[in-house]
ModelCIF file with pLDDT and N, C-alpha, C, O atoms, coordinates in Angstrom:
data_MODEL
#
_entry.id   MODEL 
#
_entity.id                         1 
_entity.type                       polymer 
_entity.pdbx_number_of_molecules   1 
#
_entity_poly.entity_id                      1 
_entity_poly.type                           'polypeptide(L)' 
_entity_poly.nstd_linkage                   no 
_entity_poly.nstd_monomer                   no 
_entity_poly.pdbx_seq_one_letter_code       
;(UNK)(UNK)(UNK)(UNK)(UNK)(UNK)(UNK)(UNK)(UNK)(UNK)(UNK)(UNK)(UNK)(UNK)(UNK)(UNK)
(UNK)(UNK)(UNK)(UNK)(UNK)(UNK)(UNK)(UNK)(UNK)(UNK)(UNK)(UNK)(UNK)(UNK)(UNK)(UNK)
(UNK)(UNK)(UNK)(UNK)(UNK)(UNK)(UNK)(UNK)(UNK)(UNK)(UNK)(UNK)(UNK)(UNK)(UNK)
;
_entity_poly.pdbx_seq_one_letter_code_can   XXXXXXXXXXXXXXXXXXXXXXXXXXXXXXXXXXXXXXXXXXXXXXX 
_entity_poly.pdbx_strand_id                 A 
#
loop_
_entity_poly_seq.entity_id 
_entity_poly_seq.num 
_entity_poly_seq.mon_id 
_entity_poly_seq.hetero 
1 1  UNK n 
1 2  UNK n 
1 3  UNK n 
1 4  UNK n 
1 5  UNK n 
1 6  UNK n 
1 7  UNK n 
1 8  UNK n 
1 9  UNK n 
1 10 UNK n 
1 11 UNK n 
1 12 UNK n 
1 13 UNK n 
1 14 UNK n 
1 15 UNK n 
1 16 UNK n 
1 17 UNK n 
1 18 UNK n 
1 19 UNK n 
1 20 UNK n 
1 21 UNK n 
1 22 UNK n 
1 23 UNK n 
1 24 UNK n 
1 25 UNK n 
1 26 UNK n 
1 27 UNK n 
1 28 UNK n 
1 29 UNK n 
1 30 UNK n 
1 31 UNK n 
1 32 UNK n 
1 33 UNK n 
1 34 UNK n 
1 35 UNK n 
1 36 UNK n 
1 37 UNK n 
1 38 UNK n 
1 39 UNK n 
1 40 UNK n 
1 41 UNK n 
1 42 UNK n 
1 43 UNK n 
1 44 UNK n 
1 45 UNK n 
1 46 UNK n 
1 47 UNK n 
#
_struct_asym.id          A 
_struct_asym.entity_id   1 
#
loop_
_ma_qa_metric.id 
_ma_qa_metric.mode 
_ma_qa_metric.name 
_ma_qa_metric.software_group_id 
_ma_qa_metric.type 
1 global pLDDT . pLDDT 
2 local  pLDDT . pLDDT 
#
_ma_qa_metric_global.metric_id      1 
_ma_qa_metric_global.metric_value   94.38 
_ma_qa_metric_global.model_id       1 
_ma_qa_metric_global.ordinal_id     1 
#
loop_
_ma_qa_metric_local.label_asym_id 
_ma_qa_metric_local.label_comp_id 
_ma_qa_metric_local.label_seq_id 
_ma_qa_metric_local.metric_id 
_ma_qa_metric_local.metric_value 
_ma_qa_metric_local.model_id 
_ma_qa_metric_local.ordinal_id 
A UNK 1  2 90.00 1 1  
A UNK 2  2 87.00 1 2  
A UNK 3  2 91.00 1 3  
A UNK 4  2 91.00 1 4  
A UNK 5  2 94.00 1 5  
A UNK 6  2 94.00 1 6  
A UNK 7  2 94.00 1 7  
A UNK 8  2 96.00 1 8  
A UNK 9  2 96.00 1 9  
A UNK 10 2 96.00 1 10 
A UNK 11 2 95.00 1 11 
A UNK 12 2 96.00 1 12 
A UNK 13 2 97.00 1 13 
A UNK 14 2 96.00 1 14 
A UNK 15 2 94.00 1 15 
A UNK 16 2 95.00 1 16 
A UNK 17 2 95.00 1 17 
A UNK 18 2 93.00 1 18 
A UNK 19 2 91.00 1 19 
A UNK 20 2 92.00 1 20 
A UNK 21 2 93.00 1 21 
A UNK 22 2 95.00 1 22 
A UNK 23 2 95.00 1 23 
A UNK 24 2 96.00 1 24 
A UNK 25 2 97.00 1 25 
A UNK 26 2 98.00 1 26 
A UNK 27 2 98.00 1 27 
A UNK 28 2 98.00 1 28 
A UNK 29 2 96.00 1 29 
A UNK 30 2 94.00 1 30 
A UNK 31 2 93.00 1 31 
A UNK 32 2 91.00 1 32 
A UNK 33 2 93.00 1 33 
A UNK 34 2 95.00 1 34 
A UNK 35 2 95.00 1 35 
A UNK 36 2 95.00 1 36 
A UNK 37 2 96.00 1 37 
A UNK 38 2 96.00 1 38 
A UNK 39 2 95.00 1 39 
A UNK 40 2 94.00 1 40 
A UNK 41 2 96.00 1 41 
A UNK 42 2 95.00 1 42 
A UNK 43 2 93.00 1 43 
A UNK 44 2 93.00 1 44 
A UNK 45 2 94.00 1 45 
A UNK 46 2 93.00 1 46 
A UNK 47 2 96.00 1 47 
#
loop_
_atom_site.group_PDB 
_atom_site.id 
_atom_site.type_symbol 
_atom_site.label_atom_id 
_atom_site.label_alt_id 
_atom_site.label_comp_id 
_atom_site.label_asym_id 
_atom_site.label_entity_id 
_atom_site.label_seq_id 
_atom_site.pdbx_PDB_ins_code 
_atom_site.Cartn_x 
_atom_site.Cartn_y 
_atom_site.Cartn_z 
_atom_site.occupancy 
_atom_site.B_iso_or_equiv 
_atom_site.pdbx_formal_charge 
_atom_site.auth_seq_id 
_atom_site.auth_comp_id 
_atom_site.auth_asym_id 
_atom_site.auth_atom_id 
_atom_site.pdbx_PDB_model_num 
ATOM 1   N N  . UNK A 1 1  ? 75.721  105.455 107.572 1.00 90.00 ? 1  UNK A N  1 
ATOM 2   C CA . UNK A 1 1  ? 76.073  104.047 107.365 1.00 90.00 ? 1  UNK A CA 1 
ATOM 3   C C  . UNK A 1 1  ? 75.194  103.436 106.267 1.00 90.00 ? 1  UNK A C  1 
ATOM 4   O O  . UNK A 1 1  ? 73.973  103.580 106.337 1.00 90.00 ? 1  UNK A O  1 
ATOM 5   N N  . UNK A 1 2  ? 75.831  102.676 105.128 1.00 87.00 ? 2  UNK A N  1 
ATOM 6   C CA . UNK A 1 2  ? 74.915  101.668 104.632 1.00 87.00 ? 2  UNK A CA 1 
ATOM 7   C C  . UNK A 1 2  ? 75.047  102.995 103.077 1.00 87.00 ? 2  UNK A C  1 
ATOM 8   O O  . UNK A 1 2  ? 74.828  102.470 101.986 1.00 87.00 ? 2  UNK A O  1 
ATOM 9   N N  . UNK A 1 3  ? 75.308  104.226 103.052 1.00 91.00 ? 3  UNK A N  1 
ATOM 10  C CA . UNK A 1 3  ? 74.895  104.968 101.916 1.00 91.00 ? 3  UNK A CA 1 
ATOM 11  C C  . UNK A 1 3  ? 76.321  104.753 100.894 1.00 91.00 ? 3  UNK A C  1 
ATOM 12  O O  . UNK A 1 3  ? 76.339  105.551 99.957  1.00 91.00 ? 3  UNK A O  1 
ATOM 13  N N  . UNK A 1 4  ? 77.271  103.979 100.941 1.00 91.00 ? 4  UNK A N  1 
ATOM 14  C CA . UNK A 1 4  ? 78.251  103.569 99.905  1.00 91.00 ? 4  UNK A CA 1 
ATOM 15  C C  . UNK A 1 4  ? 79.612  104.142 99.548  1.00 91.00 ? 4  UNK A C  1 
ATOM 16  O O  . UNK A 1 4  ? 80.115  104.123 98.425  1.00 91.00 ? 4  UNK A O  1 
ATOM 17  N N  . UNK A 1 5  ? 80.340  104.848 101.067 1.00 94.00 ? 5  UNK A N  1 
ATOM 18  C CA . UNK A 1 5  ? 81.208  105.594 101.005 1.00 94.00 ? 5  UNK A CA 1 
ATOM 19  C C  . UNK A 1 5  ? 82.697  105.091 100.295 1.00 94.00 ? 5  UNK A C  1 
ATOM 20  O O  . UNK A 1 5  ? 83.481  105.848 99.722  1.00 94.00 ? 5  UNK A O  1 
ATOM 21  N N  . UNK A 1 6  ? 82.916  103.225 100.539 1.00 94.00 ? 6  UNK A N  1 
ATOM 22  C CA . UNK A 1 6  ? 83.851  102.933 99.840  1.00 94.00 ? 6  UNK A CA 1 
ATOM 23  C C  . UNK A 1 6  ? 83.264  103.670 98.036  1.00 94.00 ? 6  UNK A C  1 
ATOM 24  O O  . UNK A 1 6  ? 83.622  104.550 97.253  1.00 94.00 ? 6  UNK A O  1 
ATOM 25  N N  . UNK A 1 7  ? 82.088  102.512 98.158  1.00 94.00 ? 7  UNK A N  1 
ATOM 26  C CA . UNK A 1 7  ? 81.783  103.394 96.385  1.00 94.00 ? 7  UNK A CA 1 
ATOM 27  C C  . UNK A 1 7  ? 82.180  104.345 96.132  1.00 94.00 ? 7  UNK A C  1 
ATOM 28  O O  . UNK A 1 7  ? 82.610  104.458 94.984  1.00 94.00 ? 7  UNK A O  1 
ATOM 29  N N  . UNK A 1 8  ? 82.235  105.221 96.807  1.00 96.00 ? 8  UNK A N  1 
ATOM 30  C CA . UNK A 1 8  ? 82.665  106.966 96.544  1.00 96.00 ? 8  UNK A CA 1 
ATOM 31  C C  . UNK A 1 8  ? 83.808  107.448 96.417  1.00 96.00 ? 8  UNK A C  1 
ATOM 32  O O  . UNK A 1 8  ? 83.963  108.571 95.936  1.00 96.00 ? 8  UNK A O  1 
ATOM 33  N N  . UNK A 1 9  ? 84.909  106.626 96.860  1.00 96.00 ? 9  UNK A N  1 
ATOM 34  C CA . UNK A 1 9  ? 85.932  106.761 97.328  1.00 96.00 ? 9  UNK A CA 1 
ATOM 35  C C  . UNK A 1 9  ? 86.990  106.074 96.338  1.00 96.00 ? 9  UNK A C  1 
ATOM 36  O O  . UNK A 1 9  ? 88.114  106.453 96.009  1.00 96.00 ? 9  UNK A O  1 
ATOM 37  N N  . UNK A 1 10 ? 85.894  104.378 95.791  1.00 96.00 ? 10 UNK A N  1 
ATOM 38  C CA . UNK A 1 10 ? 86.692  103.704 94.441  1.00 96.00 ? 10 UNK A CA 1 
ATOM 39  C C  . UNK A 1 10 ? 86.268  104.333 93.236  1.00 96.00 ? 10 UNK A C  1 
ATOM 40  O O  . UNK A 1 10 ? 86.990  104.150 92.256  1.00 96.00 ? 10 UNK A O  1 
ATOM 41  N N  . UNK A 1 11 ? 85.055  105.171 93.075  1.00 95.00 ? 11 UNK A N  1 
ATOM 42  C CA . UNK A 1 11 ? 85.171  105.414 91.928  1.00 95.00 ? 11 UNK A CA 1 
ATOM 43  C C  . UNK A 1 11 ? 85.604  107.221 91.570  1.00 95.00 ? 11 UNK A C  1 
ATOM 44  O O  . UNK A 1 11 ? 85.283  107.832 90.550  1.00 95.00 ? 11 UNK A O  1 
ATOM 45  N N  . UNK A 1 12 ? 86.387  107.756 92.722  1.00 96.00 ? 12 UNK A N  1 
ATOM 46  C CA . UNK A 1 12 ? 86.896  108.636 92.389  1.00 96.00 ? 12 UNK A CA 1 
ATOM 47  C C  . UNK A 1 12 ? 89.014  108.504 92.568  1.00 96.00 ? 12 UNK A C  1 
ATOM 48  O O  . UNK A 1 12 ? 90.033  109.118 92.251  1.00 96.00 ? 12 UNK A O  1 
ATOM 49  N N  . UNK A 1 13 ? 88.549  107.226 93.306  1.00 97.00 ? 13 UNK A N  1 
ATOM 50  C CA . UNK A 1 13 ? 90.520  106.716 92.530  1.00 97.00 ? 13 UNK A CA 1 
ATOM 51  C C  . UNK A 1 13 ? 90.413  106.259 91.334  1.00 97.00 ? 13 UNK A C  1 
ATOM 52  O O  . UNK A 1 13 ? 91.389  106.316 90.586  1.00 97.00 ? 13 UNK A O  1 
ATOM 53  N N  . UNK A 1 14 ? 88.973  105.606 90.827  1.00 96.00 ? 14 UNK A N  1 
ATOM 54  C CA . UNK A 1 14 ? 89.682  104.891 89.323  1.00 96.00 ? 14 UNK A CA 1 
ATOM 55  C C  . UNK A 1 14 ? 89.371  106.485 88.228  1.00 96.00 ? 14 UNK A C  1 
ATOM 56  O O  . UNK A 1 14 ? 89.740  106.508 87.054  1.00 96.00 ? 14 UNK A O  1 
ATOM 57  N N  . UNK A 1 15 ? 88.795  107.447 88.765  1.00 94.00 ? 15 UNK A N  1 
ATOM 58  C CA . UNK A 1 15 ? 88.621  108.420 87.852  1.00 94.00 ? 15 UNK A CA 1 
ATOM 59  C C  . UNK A 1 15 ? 90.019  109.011 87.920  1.00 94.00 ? 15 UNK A C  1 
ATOM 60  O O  . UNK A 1 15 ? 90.210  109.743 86.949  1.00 94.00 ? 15 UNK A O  1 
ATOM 61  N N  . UNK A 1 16 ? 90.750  108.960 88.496  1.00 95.00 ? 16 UNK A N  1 
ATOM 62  C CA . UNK A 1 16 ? 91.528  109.821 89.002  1.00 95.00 ? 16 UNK A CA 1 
ATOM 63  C C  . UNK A 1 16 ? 93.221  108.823 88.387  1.00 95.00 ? 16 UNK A C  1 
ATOM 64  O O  . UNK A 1 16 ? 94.203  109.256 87.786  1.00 95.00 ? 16 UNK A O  1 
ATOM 65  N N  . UNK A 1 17 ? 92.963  107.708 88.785  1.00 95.00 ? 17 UNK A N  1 
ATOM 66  C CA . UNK A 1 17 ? 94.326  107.038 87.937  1.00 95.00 ? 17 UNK A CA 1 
ATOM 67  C C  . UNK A 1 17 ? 93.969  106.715 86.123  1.00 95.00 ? 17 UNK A C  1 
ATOM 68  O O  . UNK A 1 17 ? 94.713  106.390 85.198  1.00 95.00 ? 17 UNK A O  1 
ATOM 69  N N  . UNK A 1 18 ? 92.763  106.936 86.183  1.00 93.00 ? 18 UNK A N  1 
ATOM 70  C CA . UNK A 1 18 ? 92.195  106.721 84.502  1.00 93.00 ? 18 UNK A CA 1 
ATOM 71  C C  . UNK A 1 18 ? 92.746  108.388 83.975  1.00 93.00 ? 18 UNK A C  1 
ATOM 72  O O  . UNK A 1 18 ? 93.159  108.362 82.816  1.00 93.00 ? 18 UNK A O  1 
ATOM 73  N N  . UNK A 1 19 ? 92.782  109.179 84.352  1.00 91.00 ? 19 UNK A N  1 
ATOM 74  C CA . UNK A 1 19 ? 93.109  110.444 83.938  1.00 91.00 ? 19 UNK A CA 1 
ATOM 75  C C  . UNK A 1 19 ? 94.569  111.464 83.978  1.00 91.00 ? 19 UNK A C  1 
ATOM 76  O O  . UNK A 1 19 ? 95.011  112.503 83.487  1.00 91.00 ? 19 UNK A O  1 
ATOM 77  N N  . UNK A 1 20 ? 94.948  110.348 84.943  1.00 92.00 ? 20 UNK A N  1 
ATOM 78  C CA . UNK A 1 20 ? 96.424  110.466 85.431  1.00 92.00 ? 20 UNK A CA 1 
ATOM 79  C C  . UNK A 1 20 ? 96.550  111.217 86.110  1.00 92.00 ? 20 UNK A C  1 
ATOM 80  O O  . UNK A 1 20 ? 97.552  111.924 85.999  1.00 92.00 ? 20 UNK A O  1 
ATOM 81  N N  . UNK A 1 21 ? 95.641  111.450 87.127  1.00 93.00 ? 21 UNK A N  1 
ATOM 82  C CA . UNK A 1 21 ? 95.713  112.659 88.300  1.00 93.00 ? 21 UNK A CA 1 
ATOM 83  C C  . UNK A 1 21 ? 96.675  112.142 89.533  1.00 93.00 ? 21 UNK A C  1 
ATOM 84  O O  . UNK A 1 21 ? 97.422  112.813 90.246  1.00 93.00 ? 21 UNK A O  1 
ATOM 85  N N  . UNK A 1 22 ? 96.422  110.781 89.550  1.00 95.00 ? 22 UNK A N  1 
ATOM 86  C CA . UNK A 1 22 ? 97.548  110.115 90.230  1.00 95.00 ? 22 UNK A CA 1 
ATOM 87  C C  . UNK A 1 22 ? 98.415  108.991 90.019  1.00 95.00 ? 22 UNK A C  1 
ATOM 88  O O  . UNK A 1 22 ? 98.234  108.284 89.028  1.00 95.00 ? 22 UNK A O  1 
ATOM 89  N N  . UNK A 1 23 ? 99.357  108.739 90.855  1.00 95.00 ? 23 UNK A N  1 
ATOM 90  C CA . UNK A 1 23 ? 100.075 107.901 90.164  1.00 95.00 ? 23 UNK A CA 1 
ATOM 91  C C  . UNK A 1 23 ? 100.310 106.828 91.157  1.00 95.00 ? 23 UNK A C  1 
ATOM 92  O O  . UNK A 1 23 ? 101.284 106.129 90.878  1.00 95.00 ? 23 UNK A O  1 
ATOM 93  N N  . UNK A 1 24 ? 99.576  106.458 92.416  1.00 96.00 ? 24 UNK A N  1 
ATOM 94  C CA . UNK A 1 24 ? 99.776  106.013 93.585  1.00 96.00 ? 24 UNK A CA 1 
ATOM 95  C C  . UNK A 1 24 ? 98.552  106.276 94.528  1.00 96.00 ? 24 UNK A C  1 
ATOM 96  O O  . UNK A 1 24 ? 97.828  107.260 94.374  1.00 96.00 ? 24 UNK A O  1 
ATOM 97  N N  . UNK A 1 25 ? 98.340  105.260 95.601  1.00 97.00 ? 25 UNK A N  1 
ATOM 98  C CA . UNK A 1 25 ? 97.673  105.273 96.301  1.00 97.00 ? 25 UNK A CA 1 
ATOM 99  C C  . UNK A 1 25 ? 97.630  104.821 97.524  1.00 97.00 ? 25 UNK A C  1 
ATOM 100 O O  . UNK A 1 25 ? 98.010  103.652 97.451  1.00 97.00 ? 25 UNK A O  1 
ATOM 101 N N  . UNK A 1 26 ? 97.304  105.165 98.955  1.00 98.00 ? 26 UNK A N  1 
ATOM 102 C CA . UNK A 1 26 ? 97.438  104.623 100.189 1.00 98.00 ? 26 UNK A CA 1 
ATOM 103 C C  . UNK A 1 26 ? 96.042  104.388 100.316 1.00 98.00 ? 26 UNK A C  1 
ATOM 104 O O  . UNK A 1 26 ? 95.137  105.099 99.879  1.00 98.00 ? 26 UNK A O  1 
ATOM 105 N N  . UNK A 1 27 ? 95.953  103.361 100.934 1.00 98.00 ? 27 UNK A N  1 
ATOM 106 C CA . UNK A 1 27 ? 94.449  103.369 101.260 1.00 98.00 ? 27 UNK A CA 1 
ATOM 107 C C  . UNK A 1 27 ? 94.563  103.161 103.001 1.00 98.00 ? 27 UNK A C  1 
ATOM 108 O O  . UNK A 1 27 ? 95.703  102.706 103.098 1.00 98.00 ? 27 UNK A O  1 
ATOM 109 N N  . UNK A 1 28 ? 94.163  103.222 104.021 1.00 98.00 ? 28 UNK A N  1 
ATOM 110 C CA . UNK A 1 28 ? 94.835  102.709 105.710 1.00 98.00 ? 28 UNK A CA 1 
ATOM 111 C C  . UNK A 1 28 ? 93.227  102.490 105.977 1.00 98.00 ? 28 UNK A C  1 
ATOM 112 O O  . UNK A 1 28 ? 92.411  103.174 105.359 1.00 98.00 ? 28 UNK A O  1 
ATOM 113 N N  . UNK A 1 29 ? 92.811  101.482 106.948 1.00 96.00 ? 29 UNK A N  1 
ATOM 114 C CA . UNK A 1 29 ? 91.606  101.057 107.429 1.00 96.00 ? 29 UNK A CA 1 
ATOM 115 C C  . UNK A 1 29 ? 92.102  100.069 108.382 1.00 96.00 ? 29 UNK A C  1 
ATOM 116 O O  . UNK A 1 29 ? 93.236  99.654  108.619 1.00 96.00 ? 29 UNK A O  1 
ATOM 117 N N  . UNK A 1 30 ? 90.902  99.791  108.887 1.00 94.00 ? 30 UNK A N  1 
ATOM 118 C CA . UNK A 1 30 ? 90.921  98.828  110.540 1.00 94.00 ? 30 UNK A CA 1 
ATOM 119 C C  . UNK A 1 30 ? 91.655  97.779  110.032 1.00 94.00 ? 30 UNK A C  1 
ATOM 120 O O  . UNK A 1 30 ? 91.847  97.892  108.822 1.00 94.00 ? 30 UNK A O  1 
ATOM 121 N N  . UNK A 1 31 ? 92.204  96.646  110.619 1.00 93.00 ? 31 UNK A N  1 
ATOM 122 C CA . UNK A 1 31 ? 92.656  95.610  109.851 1.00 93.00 ? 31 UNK A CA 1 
ATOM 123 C C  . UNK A 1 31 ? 91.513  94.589  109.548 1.00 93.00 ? 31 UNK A C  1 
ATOM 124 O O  . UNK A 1 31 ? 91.711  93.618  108.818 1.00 93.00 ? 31 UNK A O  1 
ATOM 125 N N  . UNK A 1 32 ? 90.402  94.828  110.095 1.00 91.00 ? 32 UNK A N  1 
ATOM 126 C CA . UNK A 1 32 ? 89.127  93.716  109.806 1.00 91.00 ? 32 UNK A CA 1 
ATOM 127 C C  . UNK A 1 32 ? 88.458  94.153  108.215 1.00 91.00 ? 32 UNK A C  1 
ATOM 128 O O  . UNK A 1 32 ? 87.566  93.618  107.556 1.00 91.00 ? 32 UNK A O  1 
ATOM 129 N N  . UNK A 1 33 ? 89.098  95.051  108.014 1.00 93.00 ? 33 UNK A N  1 
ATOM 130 C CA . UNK A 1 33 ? 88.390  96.040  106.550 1.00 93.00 ? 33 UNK A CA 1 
ATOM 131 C C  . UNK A 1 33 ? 89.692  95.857  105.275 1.00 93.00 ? 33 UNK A C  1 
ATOM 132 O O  . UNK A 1 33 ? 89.513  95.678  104.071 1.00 93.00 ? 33 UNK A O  1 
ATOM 133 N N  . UNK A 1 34 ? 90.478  95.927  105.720 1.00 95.00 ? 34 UNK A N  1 
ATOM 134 C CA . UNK A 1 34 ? 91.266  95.074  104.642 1.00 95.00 ? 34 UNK A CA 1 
ATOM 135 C C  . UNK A 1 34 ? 91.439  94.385  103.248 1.00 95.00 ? 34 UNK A C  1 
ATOM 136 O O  . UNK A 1 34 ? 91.940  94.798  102.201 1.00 95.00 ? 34 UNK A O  1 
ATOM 137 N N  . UNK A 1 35 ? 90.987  93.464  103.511 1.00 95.00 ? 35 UNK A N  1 
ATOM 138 C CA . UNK A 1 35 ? 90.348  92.334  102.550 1.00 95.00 ? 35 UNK A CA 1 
ATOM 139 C C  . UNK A 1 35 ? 89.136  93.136  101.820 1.00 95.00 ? 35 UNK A C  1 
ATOM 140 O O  . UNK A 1 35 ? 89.326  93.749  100.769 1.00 95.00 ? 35 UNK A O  1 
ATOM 141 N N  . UNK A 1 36 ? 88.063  93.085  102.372 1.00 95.00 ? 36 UNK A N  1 
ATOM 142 C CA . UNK A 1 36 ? 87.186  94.056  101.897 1.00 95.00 ? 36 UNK A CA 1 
ATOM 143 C C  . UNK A 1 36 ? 87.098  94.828  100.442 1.00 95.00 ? 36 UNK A C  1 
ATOM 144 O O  . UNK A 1 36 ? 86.421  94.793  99.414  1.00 95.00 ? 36 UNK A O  1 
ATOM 145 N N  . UNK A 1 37 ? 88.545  95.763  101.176 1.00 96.00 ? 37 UNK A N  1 
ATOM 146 C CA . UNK A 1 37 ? 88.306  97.228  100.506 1.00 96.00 ? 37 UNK A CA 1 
ATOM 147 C C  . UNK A 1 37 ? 89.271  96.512  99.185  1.00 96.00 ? 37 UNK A C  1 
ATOM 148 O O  . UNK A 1 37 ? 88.873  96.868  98.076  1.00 96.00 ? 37 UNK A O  1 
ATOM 149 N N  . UNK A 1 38 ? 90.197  95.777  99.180  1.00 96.00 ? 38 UNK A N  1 
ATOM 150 C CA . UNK A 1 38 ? 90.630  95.113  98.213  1.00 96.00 ? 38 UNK A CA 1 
ATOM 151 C C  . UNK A 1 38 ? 89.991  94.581  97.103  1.00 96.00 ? 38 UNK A C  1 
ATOM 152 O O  . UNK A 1 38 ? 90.085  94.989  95.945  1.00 96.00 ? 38 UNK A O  1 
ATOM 153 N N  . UNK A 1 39 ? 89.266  93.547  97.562  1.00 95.00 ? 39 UNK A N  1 
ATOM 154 C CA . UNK A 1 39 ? 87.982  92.917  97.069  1.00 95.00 ? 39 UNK A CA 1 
ATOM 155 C C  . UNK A 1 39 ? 87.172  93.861  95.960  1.00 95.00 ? 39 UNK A C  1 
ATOM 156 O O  . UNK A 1 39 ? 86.993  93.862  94.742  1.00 95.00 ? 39 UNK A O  1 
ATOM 157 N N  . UNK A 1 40 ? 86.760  94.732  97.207  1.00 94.00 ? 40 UNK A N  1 
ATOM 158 C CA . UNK A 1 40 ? 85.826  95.724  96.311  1.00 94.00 ? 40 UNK A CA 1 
ATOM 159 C C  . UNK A 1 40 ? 85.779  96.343  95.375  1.00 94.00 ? 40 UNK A C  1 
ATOM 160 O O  . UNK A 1 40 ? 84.862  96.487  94.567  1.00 94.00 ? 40 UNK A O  1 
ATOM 161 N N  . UNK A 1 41 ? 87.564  97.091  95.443  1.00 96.00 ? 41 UNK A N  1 
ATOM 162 C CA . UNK A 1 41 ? 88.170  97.709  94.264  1.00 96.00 ? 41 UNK A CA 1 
ATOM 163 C C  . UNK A 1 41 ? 88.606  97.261  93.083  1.00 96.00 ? 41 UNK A C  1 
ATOM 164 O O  . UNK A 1 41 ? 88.635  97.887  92.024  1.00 96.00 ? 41 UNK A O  1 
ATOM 165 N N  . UNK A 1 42 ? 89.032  95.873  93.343  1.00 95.00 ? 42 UNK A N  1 
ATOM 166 C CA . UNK A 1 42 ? 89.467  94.698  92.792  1.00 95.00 ? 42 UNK A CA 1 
ATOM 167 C C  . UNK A 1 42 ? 88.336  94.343  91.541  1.00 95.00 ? 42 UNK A C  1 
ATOM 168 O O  . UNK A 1 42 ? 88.464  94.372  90.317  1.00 95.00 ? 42 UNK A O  1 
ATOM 169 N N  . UNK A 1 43 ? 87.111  93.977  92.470  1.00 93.00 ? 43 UNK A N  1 
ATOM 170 C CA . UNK A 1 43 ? 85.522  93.407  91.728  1.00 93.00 ? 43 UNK A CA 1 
ATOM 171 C C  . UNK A 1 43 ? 85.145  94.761  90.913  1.00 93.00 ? 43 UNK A C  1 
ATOM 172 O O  . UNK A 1 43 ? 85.260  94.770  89.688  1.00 93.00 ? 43 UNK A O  1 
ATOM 173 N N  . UNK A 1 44 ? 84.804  95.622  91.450  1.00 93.00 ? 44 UNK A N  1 
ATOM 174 C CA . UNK A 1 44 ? 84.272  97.081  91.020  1.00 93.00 ? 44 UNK A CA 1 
ATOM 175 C C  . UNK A 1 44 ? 84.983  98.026  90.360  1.00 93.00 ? 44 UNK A C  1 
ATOM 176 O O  . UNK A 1 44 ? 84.466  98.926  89.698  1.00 93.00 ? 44 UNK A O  1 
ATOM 177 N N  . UNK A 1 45 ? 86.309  97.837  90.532  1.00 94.00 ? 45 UNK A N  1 
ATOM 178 C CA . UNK A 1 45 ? 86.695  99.061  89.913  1.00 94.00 ? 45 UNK A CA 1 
ATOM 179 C C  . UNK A 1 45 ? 88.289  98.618  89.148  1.00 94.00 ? 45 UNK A C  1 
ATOM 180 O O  . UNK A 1 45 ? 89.039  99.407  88.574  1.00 94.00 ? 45 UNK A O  1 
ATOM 181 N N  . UNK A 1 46 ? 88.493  97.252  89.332  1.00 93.00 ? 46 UNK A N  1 
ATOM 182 C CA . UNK A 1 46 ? 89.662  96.816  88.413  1.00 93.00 ? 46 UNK A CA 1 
ATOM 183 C C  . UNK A 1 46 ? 90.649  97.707  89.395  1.00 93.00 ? 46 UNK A C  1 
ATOM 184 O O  . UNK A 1 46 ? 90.911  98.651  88.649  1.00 93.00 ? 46 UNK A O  1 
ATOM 185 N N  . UNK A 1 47 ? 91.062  97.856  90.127  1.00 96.00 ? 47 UNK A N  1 
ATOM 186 C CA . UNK A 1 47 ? 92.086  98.448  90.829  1.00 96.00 ? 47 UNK A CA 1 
ATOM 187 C C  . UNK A 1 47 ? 92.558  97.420  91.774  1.00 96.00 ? 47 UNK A C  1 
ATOM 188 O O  . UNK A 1 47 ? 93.484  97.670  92.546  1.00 96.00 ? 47 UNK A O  1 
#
């Protein structure tokens, strides 16, 4: 806990749609995490 697993997780989707490895994405989490993971990707990683 606390070591940055979204981090890990947004910056290997934006490596991954920057390179065209994918073309789509699901993301599924609690519904209290939501917003969040939006946010995060949103602020951090332009996604």
């Amino acid at each position: 806990v606390g070591l940055g697993k979204t981090i890990e997780a947004g910056i290997l989707l934006k490596e991954y749609f920057v390179t065209g490895m994918i073309r789509n994405a699901l993301i599924l989490t609690p519904p209290s995490l939501r917003i969040q993971w939006q946010q995060e990707l949103k602020t951090k990683f332009s996604l």
